[in-house]
Structures are given as structure tokens and as C-alpha cells.
C-alpha atoms as a PDB file:
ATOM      1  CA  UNK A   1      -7.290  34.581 -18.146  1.00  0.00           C
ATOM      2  CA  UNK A   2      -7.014  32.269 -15.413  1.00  0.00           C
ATOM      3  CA  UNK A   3      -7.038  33.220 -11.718  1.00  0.00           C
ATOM      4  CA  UNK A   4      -3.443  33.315 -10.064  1.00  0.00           C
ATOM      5  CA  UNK A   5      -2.709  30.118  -7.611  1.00  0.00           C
ATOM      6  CA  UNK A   6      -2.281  31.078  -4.489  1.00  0.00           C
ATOM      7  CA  UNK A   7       1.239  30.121  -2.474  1.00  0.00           C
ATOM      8  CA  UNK A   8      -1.076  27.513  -1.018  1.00  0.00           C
ATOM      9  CA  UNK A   9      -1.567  25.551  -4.669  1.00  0.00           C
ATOM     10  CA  UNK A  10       1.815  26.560  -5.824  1.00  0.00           C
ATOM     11  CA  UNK A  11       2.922  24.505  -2.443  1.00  0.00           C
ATOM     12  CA  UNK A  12       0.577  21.841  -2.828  1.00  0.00           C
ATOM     13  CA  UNK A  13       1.082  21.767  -6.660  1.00  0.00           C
ATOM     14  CA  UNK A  14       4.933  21.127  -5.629  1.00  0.00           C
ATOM     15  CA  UNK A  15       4.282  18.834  -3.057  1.00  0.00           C
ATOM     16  CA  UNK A  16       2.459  16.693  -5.490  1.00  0.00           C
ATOM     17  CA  UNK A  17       4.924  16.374  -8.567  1.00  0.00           C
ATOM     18  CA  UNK A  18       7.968  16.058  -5.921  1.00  0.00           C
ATOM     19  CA  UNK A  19       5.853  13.178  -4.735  1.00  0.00           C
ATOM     20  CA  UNK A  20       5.159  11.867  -8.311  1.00  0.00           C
ATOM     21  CA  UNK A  21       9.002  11.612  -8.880  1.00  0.00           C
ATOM     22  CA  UNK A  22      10.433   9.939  -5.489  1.00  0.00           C
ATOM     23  CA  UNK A  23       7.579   7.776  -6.391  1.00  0.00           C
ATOM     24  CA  UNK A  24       9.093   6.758  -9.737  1.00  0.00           C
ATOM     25  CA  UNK A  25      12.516   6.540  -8.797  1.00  0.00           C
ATOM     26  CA  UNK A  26      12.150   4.806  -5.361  1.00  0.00           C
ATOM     27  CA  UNK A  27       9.799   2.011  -7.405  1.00  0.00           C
ATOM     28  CA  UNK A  28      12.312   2.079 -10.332  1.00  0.00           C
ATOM     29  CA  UNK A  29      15.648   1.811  -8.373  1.00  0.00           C
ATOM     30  CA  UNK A  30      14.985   1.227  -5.115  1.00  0.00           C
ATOM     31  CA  UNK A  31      15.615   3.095  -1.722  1.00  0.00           C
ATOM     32  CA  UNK A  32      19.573   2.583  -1.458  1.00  0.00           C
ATOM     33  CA  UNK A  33      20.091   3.683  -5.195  1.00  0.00           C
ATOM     34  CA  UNK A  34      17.719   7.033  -5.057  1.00  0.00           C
ATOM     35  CA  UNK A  35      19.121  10.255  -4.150  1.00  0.00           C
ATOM     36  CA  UNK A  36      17.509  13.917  -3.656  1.00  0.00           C
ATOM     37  CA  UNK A  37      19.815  15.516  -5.870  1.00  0.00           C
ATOM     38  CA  UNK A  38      18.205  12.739  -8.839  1.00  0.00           C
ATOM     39  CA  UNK A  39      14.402  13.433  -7.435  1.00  0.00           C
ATOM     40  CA  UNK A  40      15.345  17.100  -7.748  1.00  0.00           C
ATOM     41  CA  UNK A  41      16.471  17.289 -10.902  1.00  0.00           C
ATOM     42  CA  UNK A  42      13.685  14.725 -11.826  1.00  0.00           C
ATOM     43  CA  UNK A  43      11.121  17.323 -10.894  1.00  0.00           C
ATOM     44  CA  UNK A  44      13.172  20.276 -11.489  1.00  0.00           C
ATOM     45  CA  UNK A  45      13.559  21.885  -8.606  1.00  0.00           C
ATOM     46  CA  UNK A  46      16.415  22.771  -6.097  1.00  0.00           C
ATOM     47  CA  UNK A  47      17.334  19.888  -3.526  1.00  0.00           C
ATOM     48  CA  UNK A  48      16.236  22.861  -0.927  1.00  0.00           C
ATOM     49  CA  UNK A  49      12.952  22.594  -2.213  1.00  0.00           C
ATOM     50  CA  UNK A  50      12.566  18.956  -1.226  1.00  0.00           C
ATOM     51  CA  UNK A  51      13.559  19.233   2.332  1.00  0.00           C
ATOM     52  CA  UNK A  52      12.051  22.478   2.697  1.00  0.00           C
ATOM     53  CA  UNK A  53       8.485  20.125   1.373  1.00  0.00           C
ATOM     54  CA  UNK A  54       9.621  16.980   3.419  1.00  0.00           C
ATOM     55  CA  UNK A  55      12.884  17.401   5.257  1.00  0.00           C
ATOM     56  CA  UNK A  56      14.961  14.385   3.778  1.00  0.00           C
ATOM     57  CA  UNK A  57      15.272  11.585   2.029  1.00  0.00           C
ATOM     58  CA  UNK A  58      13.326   9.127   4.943  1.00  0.00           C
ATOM     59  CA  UNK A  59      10.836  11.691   5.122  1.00  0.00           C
ATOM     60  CA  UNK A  60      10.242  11.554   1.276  1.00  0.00           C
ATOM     61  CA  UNK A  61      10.175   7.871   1.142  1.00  0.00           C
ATOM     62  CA  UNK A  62       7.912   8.044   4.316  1.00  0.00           C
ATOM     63  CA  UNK A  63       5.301  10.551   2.267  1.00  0.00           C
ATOM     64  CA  UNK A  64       6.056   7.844  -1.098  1.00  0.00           C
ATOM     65  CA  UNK A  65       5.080   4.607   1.169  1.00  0.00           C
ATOM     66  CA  UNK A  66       1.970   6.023   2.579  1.00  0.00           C
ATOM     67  CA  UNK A  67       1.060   7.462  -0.725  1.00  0.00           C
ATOM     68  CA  UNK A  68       1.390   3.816  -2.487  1.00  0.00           C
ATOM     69  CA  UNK A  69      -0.825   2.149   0.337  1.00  0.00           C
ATOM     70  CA  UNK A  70      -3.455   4.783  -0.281  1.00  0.00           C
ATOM     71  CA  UNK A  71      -3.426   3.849  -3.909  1.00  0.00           C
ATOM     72  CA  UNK A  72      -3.881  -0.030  -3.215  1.00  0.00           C
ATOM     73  CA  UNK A  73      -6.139   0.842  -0.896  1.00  0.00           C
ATOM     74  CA  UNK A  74      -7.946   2.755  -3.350  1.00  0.00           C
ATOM     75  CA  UNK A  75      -7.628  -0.336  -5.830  1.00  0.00           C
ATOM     76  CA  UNK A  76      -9.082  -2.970  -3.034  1.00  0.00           C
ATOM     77  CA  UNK A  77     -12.239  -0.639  -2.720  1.00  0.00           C
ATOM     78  CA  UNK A  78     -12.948  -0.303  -6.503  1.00  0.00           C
ATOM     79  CA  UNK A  79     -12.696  -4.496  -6.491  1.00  0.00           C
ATOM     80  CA  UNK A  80     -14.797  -4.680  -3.432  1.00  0.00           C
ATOM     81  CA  UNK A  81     -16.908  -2.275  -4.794  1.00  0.00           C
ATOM     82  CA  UNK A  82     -17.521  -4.237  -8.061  1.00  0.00           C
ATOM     83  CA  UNK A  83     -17.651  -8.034  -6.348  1.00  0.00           C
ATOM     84  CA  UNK A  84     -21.068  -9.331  -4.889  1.00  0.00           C
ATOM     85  CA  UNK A  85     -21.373  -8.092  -1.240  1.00  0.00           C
ATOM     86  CA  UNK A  86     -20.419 -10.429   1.465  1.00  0.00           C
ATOM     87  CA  UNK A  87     -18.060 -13.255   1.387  1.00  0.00           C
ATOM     88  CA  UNK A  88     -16.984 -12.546  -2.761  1.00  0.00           C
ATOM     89  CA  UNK A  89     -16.301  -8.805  -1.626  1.00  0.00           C
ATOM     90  CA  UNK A  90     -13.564 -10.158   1.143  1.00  0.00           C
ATOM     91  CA  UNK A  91     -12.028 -12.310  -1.529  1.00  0.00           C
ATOM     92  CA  UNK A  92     -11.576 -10.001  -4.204  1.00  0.00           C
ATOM     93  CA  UNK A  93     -10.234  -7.525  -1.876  1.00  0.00           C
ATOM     94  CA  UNK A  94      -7.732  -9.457  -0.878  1.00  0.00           C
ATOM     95  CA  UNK A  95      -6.930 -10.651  -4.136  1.00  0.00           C
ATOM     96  CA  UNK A  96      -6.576  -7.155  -5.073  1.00  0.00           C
ATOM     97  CA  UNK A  97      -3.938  -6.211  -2.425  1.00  0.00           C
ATOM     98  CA  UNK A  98      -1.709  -9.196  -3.741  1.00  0.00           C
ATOM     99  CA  UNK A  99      -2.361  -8.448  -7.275  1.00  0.00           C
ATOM    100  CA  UNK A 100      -0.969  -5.078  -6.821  1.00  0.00           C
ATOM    101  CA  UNK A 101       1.851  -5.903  -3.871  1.00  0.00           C
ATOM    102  CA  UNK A 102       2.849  -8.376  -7.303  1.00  0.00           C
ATOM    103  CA  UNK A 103       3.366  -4.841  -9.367  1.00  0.00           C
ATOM    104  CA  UNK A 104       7.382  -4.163  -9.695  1.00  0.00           C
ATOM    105  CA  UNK A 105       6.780  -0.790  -8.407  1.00  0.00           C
ATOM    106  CA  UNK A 106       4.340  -1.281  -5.352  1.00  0.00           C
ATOM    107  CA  UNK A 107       6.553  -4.078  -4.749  1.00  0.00           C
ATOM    108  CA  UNK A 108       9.585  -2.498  -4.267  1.00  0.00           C
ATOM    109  CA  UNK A 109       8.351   0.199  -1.793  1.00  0.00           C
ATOM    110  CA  UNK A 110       5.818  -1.562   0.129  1.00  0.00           C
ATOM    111  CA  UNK A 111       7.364  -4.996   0.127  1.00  0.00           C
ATOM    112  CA  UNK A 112      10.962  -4.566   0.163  1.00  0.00           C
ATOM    113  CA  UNK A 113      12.122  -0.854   1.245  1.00  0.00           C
ATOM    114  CA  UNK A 114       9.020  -0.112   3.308  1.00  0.00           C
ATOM    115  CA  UNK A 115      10.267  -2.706   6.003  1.00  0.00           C
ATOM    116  CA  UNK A 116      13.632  -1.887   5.884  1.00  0.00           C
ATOM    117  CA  UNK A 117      13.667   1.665   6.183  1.00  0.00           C
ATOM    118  CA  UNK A 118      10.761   2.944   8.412  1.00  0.00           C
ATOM    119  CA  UNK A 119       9.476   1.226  12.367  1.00  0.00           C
ATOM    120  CA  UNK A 120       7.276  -1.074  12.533  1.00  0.00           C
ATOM    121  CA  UNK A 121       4.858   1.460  14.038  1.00  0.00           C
ATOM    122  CA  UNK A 122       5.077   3.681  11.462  1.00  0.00           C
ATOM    123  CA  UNK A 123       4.257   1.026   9.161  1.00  0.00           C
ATOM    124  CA  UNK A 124       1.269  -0.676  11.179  1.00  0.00           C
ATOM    125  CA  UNK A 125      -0.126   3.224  11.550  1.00  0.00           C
ATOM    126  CA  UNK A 126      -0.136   3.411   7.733  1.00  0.00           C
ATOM    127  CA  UNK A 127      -1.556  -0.256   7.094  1.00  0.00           C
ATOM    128  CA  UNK A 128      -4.342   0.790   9.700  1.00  0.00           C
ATOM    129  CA  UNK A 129      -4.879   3.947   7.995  1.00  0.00           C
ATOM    130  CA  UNK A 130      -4.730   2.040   4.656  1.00  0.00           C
ATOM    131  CA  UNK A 131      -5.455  -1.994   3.902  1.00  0.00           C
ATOM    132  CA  UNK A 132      -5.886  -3.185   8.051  1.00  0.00           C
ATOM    133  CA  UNK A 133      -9.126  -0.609   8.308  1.00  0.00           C
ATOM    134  CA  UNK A 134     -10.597  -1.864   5.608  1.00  0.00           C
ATOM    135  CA  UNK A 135     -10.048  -5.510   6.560  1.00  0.00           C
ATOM    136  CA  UNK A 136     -11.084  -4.906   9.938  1.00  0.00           C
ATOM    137  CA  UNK A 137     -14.711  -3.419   8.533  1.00  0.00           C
ATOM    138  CA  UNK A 138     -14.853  -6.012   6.200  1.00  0.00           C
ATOM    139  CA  UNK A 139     -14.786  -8.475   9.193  1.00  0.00           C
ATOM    140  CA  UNK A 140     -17.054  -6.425  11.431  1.00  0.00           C
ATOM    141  CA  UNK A 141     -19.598  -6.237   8.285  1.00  0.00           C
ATOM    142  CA  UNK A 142     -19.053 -10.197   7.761  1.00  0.00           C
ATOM    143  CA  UNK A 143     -19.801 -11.053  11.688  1.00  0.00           C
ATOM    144  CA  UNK A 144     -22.748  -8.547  11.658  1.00  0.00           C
ATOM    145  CA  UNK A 145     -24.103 -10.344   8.886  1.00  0.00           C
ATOM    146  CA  UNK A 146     -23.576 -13.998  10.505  1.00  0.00           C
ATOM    147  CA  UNK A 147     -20.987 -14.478   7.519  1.00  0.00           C
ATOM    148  CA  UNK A 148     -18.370 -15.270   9.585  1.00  0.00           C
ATOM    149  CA  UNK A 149     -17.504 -17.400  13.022  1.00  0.00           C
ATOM    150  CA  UNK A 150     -17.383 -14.856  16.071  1.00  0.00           C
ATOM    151  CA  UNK A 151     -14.337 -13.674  16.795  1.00  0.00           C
ATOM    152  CA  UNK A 152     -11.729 -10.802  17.626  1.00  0.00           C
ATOM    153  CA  UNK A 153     -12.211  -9.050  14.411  1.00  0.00           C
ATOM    154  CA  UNK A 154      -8.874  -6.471  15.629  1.00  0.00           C
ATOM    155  CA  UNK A 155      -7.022  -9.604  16.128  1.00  0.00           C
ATOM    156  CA  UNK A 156      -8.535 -11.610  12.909  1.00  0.00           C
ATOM    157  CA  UNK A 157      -6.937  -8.303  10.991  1.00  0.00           C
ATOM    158  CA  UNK A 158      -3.586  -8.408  12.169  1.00  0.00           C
ATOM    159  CA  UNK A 159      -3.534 -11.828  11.563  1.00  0.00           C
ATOM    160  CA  UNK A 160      -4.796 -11.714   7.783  1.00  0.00           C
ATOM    161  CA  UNK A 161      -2.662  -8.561   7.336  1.00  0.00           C
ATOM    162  CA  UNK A 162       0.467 -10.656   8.749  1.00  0.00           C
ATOM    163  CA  UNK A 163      -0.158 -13.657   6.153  1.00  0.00           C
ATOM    164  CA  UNK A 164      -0.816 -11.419   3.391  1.00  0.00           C
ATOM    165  CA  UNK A 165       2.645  -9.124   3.633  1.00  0.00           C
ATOM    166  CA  UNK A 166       4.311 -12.862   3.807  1.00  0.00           C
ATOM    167  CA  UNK A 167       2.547 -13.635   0.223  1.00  0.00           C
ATOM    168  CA  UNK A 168       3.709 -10.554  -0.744  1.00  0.00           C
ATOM    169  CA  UNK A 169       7.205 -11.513   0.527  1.00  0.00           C
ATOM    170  CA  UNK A 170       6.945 -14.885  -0.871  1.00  0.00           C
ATOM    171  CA  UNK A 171       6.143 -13.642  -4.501  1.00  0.00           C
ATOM    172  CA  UNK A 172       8.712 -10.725  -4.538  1.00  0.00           C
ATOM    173  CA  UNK A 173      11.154 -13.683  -3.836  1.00  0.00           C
ATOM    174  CA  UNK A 174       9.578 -15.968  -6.095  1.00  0.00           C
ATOM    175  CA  UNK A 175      11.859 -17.040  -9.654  1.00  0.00           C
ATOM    176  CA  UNK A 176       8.411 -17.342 -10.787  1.00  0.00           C
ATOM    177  CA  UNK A 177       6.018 -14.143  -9.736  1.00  0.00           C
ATOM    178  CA  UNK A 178       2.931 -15.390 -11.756  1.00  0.00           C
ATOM    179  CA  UNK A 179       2.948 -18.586 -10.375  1.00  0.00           C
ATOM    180  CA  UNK A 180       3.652 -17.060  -6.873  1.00  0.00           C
ATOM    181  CA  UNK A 181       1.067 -15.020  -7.314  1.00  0.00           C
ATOM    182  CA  UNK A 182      -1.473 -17.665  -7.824  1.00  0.00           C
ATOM    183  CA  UNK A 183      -0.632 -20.171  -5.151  1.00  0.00           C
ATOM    184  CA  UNK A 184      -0.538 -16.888  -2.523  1.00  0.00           C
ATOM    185  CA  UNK A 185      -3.817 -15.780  -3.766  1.00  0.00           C
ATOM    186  CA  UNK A 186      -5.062 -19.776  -3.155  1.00  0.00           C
ATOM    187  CA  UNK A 187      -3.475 -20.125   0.207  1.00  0.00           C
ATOM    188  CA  UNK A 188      -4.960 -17.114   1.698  1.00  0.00           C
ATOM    189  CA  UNK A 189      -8.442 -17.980   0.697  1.00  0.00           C
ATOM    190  CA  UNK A 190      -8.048 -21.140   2.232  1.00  0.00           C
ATOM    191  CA  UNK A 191      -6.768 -19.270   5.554  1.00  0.00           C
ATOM    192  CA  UNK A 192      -9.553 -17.178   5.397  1.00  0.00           C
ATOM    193  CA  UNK A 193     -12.412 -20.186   4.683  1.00  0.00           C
ATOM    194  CA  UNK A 194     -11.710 -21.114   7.854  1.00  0.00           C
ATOM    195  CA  UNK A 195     -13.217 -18.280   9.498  1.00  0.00           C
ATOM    196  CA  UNK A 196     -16.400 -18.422   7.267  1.00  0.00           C
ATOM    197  CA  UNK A 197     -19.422 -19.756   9.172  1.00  0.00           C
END
């Protein structure tokens, strides 16, 4: 017989499936279009029990937005992880991060909602937290290892991070994503050749 959870898990446990659900249905139909009654009744629960977890519906889209930049994040390191180290690590990283800002889901919360309904601080806290921080010790790494020209490696971040959300602009607005996709992915490593030394 297995061990009771405590109120603790049974919280968490909640807090994780109510998450799971805003997270399809804000990728699915967008921020406008998504309720809490439907994420309620998606998961199950009362509507009380999602602002009891998160307070609203900005504050569940908030908790949805910072949970899909922790999974790209998580899906730049694993192709970072598996590229040669140095220069080929930088590339496939960022290739990575457009790859998956290209995914209909990812897309439609990071790219097109994400802007729309939270600050900008808000949003450049979670991009430090998330894609900027590893960019910005990607560049450190690079300099350290004479990989790259010297430079403001805070400022070379924002800068990269600025060119890559308008690829991932471009391609959401694109009649043709694949090919979007492609010429982004193209552009920015020619931006970022120029910092190579």
C-alpha cells in the first residue's frame, strides 16, 4: 500500500496538471480565446481551485510562459550538450531556440501572447532566467576561450536575444514557416560570425 501524499504533493500534484492544461489550451487557442472556467473543467477541478493555485487568468498564463521558456531552455542545453564545444555549441543552441519558437504551440505563447499580455520586465526576467543566461555564459565561455572578439558579453546577449525574438516574429508571420525558418536560422549565424575572432 502506498504511503498517503501529503497536502504538500496533493498541492504540487495540482499545481502541475492545472499547469499542463492552461498550457494546452493557451498554445491551442490562444490567450484571448482561453478561459478558467475551460482550464477548469480541462483539469477537473473548480475555477476556485485555479485562483486559489495562481490567482487569475494573467497569473496562469504568467506560470504557462515561464514554464515554456524553461522547456526551450531545457531543449537548447540538450543541443548544446550534444554539439562539439565552442563555436558549433553557440550555433546549435541557437538553432535550437528558433527550431522550437517555430513549434505552433511555443509559438503562440512565447511569440505572440507572451508580448502582448505580460511587461517587458517580466518578460526580460524570465528570458534571463531562461535563454539570455545561457547566451550570456555561452559568450563569457567563448571570450575566455579567445573564441570570440572582446566585448560586452551583457550587451552582446541582449542584442542576440533581440534578433532572435524578431526571427521568431518573422517566421510566426511567415506564409511559409519552413522556409522562414531556414533563412532566420542563416541570418543569425551570419550576425553572430561577426563576433567570432
Amino acid at each position: 500500500m502506498s504511503p498517503r501524499r501529503t497536502q504538500a504533493e496533493r498541492s504540487a500534484g495540482t499545481t502541475a496538471e492545472l499547469l499542463a492544461h492552461a498550457t494546452a489550451a493557451f498554445g491551442a487557442d490562444g490567450y484571448d480565446r482561453v478561459s478558467i472556467d475551460v482550464v477548469a473543467v480541462a483539469a477537473g477541478v473548480t475555477k476556485g481551485a485555479i485562483y486559489h493555485h495562481f490567482g487569475g487568468k494573467r497569473e496562469l498564463f504568467l506560470a504557462v510562459y515561464a514554464a515554456a521558456h524553461a522547456h526551450i531552455a531545457h531543449r537548447v542545453t540538450e543541443a548544446v550538450t550534444a554539439a562539439d564545444p565552442g563555436w558549433p555549441q553557440l550555433e546549435a543552441g541557437t538553432a535550437e531556440f528558433l527550431a522550437a519558437v517555430a513549434e505552433p504551440h511555443p509559438q503562440r505563447i512565447v511569440v505572440v501572447d507572451g508580448p502582448r499580455v505580460l511587461d517587458r520586465p517580466t518578460i526580460r526576467d524570465i528570458e534571463e532566467r531562461h535563454a539570455a543566461g545561457l547566451l550570456r555564459r555561452a559568450f563569457t565561455r567563448l571570450r575566455e576561450a579567445g573564441e570570440t572578439t572582446a566585448g560586452d558579453d551583457a550587451l552582446r546577449t541582449r542584442l542576440v536575444i533581440g534578433a532572435l525574438c524578431e526571427a521568431a516574429t518573422t517566421i510566426t508571420e511567415s506564409a511559409d514557416p519552413a522556409r522562414a525558418l531556414a533563412v532566420a536560422r542563416a541570418e543569425v549565424f551570419h550576425l553572430l560570425s561577426g563576433l567570432r575572432a
